[in-house]
Protein backbone atom coordinates (compact mmCIF):
# COMPACT_ATOMS: atom_id res chain seq x y z
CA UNK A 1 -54.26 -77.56 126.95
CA UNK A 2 -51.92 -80.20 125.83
CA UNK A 3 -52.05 -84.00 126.16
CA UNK A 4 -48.74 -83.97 127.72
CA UNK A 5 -49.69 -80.80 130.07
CA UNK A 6 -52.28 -83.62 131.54
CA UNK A 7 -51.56 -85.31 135.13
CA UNK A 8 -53.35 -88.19 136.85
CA UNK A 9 -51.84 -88.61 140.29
CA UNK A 10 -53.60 -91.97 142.30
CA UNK A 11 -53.16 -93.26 146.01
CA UNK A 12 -55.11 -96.24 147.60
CA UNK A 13 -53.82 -96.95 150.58
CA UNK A 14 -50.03 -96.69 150.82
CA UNK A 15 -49.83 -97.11 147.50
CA UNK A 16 -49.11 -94.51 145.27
CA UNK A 17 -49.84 -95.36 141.27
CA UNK A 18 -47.93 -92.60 138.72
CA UNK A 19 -46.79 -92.94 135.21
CA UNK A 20 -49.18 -95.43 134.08
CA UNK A 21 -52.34 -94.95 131.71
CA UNK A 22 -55.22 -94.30 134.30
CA UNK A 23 -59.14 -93.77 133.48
CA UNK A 24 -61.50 -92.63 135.38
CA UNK A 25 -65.84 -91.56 135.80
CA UNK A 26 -66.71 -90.26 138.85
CA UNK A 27 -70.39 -88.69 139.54
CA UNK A 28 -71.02 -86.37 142.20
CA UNK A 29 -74.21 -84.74 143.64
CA UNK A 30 -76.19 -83.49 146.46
CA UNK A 31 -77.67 -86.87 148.24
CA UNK A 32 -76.54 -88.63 151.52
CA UNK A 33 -75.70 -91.86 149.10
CA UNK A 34 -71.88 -92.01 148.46
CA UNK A 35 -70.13 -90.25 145.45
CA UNK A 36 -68.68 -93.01 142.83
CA UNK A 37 -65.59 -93.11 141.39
CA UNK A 38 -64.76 -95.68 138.65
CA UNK A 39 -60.94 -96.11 137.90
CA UNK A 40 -58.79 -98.28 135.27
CA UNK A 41 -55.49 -98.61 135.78
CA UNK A 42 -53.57 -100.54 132.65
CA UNK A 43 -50.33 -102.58 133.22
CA UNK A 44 -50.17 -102.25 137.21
CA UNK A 45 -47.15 -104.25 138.52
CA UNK A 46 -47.51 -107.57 139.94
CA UNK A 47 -46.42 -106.43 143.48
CA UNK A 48 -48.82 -103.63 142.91
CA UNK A 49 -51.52 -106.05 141.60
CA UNK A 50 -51.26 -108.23 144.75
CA UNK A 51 -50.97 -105.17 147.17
CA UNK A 52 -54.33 -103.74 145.99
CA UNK A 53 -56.04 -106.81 146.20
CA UNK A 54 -55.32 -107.41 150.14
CA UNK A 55 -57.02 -103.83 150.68
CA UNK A 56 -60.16 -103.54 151.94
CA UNK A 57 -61.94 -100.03 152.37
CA UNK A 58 -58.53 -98.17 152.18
CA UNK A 59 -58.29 -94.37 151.33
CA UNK A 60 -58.85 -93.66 147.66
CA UNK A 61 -57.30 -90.10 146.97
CA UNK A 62 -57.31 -88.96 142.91
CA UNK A 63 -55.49 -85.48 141.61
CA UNK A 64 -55.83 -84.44 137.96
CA UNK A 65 -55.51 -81.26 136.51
CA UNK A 66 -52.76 -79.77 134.66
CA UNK A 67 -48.79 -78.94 135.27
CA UNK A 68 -48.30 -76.60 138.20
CA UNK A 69 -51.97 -76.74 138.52
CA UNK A 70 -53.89 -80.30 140.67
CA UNK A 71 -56.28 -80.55 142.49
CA UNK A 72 -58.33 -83.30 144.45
CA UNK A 73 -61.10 -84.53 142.45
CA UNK A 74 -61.75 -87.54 144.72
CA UNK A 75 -61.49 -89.13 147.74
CA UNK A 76 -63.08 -91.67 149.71
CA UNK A 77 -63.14 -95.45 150.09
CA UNK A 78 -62.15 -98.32 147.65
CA UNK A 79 -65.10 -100.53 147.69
CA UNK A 80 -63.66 -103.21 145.35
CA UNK A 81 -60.88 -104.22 143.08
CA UNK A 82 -60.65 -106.43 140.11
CA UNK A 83 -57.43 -107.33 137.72
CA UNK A 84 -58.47 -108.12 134.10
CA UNK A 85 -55.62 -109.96 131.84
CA UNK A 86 -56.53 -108.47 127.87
CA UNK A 87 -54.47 -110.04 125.92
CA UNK A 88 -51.28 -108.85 127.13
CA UNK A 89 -52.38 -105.68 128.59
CA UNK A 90 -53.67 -106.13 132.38
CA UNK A 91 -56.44 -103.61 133.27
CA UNK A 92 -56.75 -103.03 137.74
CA UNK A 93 -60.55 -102.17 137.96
CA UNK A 94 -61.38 -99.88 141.11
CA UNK A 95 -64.78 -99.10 142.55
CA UNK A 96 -64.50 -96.24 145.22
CA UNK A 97 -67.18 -94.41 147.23
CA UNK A 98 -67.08 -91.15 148.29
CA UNK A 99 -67.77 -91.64 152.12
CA UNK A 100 -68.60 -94.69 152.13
CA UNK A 101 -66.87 -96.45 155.01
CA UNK A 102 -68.43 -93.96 157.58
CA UNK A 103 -72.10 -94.25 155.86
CA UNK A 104 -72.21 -98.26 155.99
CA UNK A 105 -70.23 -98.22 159.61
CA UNK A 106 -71.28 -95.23 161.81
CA UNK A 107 -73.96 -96.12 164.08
CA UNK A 108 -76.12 -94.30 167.02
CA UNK A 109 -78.31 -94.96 169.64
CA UNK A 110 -79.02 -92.27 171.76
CA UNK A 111 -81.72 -90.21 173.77
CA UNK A 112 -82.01 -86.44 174.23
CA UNK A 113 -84.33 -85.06 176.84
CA UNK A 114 -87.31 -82.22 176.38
CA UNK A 115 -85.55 -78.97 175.38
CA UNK A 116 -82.77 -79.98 173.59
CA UNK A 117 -81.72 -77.66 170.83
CA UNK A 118 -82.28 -79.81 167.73
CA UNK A 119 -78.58 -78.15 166.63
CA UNK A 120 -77.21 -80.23 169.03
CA UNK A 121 -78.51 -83.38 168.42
CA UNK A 122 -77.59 -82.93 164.56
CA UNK A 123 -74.00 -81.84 165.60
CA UNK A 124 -73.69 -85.27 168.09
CA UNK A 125 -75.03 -87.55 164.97
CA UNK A 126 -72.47 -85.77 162.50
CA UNK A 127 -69.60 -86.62 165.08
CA UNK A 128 -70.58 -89.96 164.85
CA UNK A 129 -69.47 -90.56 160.84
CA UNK A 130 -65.66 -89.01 161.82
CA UNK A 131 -65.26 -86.92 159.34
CA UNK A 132 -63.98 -83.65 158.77
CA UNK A 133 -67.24 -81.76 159.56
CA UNK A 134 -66.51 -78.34 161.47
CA UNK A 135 -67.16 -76.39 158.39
CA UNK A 136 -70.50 -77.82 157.47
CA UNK A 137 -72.06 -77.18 161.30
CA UNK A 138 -71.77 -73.53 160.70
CA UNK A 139 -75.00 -74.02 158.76
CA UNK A 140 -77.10 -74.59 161.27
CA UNK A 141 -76.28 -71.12 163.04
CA UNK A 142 -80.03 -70.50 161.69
CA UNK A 143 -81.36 -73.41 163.74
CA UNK A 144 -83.22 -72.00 166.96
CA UNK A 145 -85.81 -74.76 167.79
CA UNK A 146 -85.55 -77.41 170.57
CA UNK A 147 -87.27 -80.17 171.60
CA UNK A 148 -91.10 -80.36 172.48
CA UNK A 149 -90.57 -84.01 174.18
CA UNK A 150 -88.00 -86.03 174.59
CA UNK A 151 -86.43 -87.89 171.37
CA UNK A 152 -84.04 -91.04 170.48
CA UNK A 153 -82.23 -91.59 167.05
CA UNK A 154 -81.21 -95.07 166.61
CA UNK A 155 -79.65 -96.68 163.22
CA UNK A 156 -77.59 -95.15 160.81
CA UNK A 157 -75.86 -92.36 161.74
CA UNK A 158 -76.09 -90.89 157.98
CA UNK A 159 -80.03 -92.40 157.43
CA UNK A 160 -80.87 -90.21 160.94
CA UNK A 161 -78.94 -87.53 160.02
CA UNK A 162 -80.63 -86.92 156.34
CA UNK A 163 -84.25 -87.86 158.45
CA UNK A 164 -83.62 -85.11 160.65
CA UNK A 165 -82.50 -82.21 158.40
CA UNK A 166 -84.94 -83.01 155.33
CA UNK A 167 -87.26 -82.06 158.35
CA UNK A 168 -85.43 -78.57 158.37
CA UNK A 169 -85.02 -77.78 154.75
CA UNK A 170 -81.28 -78.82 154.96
CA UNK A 171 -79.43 -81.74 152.11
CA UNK A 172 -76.53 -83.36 153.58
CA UNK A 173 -74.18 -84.76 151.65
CA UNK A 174 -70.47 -86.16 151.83
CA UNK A 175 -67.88 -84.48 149.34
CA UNK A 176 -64.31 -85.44 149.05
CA UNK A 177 -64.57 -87.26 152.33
CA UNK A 178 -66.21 -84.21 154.24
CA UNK A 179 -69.70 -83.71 155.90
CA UNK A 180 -71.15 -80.56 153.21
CA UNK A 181 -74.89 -79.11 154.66
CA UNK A 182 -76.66 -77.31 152.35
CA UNK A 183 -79.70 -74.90 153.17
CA UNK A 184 -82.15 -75.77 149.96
CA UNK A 185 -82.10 -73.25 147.08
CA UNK A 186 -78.79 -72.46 148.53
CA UNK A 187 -75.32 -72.23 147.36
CA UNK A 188 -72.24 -73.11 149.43
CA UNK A 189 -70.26 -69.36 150.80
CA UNK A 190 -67.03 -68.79 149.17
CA UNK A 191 -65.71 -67.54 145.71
CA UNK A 192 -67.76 -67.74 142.76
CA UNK A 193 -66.45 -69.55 139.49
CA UNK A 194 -66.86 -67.94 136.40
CA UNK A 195 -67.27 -70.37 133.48
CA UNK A 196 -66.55 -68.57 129.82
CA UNK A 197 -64.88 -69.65 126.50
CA UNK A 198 -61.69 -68.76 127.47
CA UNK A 199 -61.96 -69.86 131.37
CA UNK A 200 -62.97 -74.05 130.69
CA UNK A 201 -66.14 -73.67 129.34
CA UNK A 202 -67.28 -75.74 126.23
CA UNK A 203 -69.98 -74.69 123.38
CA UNK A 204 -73.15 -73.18 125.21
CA UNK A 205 -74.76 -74.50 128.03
CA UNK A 206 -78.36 -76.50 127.16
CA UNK A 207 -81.71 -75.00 128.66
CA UNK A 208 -84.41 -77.17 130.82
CA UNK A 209 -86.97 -77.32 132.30
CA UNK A 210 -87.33 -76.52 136.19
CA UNK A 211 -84.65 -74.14 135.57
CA UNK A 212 -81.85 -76.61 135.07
CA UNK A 213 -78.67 -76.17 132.82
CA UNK A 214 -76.53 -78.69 131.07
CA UNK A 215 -72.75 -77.48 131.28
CA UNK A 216 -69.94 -78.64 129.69
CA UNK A 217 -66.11 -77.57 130.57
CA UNK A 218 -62.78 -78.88 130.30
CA UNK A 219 -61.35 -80.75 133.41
CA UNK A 220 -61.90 -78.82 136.58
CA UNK A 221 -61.97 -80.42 140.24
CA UNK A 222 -63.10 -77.45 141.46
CA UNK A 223 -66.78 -77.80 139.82
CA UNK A 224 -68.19 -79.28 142.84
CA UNK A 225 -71.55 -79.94 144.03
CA UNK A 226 -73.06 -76.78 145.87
CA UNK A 227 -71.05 -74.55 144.09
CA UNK A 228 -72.09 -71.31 143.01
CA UNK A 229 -70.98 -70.76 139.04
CA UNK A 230 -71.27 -67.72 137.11
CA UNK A 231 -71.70 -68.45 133.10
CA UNK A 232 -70.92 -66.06 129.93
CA UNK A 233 -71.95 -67.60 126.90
CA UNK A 234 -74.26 -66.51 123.87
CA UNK A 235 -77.15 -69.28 125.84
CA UNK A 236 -76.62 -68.04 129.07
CA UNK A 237 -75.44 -64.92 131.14
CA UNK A 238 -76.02 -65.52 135.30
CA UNK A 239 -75.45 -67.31 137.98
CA UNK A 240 -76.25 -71.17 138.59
CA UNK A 241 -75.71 -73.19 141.41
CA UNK A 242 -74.34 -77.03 140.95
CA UNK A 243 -76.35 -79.87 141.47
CA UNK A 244 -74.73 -82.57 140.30
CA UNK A 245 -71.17 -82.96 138.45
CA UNK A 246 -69.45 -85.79 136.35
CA UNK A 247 -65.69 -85.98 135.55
CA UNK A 248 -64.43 -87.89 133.05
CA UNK A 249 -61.08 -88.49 132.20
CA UNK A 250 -57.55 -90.26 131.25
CA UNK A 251 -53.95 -89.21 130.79
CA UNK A 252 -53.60 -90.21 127.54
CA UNK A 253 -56.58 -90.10 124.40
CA UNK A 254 -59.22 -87.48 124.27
CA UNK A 255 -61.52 -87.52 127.26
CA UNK A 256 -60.65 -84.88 129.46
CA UNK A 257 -64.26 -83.42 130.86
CA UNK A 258 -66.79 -82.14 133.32
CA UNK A 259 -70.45 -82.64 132.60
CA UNK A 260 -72.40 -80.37 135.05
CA UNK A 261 -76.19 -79.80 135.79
CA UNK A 262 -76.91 -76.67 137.55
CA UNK A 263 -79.69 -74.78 138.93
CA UNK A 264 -80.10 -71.51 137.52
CA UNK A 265 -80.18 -68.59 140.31
């Protein structure tokens, strides 16, 4: 792909940023802390400046990809913003986390009596972050088990709600502003991506230990934790699933990347 075939489309808040030079590093993986997104924007507006500095925890929504062909490789909350003047360049600093409004806000306190079904007191704590969440519930069609005695969860909805399903072999997580579950060992249901030379991937992907695989490709949002991948290199022929994902990026010089570790299957 081109340079020019590149696009960087970026909304906080009501504010949408195009056709300016944009950077950005965000790191994604499979723990309840909130994904991170790191974003420079250079020569932002005044008006724009001072807009983005009133905002506080506003919707942080990042496309990239390629003409005819974007997808979402972010979203979540701005955390912070910072303008730096560089001579006579000005540089709009954002820290975003995936998430992280409902983590740091969403609260319980509640009691459930003897006989509960424990899927139903993991489905009332995952209500309380409000988020998009319908999807992830369907993984605990394989929870059966209810209560011995009666139980309370009180604190952090997301801190109760990793306590609880670390109990039951289960990772939560939050990805592009929705609740993912995750059985362990397991990859997420849908289509698998194939990864060769002529589909994104780059040189051969490195061997570790624990069964673990470095992977490089070129720029694809898709390459999301949980994901099942399917690799066809010299290295490595098989399936992996990914563990953790960093995207790298800017709409004009040369980074343009995904760095991914994955779990060979």
């Amino acid at each position: 792909m081109m340079l020019f075939d590149r696009v960087v489309e970026l909304k906080v808040g009501d504010s949408d940023i195009t056709k300016l030079d944009i950077t950005f590093e965000i790191e994604k993986d499979l723990t309840p802390e909130p994904n991170h997104c790191h974003v420079e924007i250079f020569n932002l507006g005044a008006q724009n400046r001072a807009t983005l500095s009133k905002y506080k925890l506003v919707p942080v929504i990042l496309k990239a990809g390629y003409r005819d062909q974007v997808g979402v490789i972010f979203q979540g909350d701005m955390l912070s913003c910072t303008h730096i003047k560089e001579g006579p360049t000005w540089k709009t600093v954002l820290a975003s986390g995936d998430g992280a409004l409902a983590i740091q806000t969403a609260r319980i306190n509640k009691s459930f009596a003897k006989g509960t079904a424990v899927k139903s007191i993991i489905e009332e704590i995952a209500k309380q972050l409000k988020l998009p969440c319908d999807g992830a519930l369907k993984q605990l069609e394989i929870l059966s088990e209810k209560l011995a005695r009666g139980f309370c969860v009180k604190g952090n909805a997301m801190d109760e709600l990793s306590r609880i399903l670390n109990q039951h072999g289960i990772s939560v997580s939050i990805q592009n502003n929705s609740l993912q579950l995750l059985k362990n060992e397991e990859s997420l249901v849908g289509k698998v991506i194939n990864l060769t030379a002529d589909s994104g991937l780059k040189g051969s992907p490195q061997m570790g230990g624990d069964k673990m695989l470095q992977v490089q490709a070129v720029l694809m949002p898709n390459l999301l934790p949980g994901s099942k991948i399917h690799i066809q290199s010299s290295a490595f022929n098989g399936f992996a699933t990914i563990q953790s994902v960093r995207f790298s990026g800017a709409n004009f010089g040369d980074e343009w990347r995904t760095e991914v570790l994955a779990k060979r299957n």
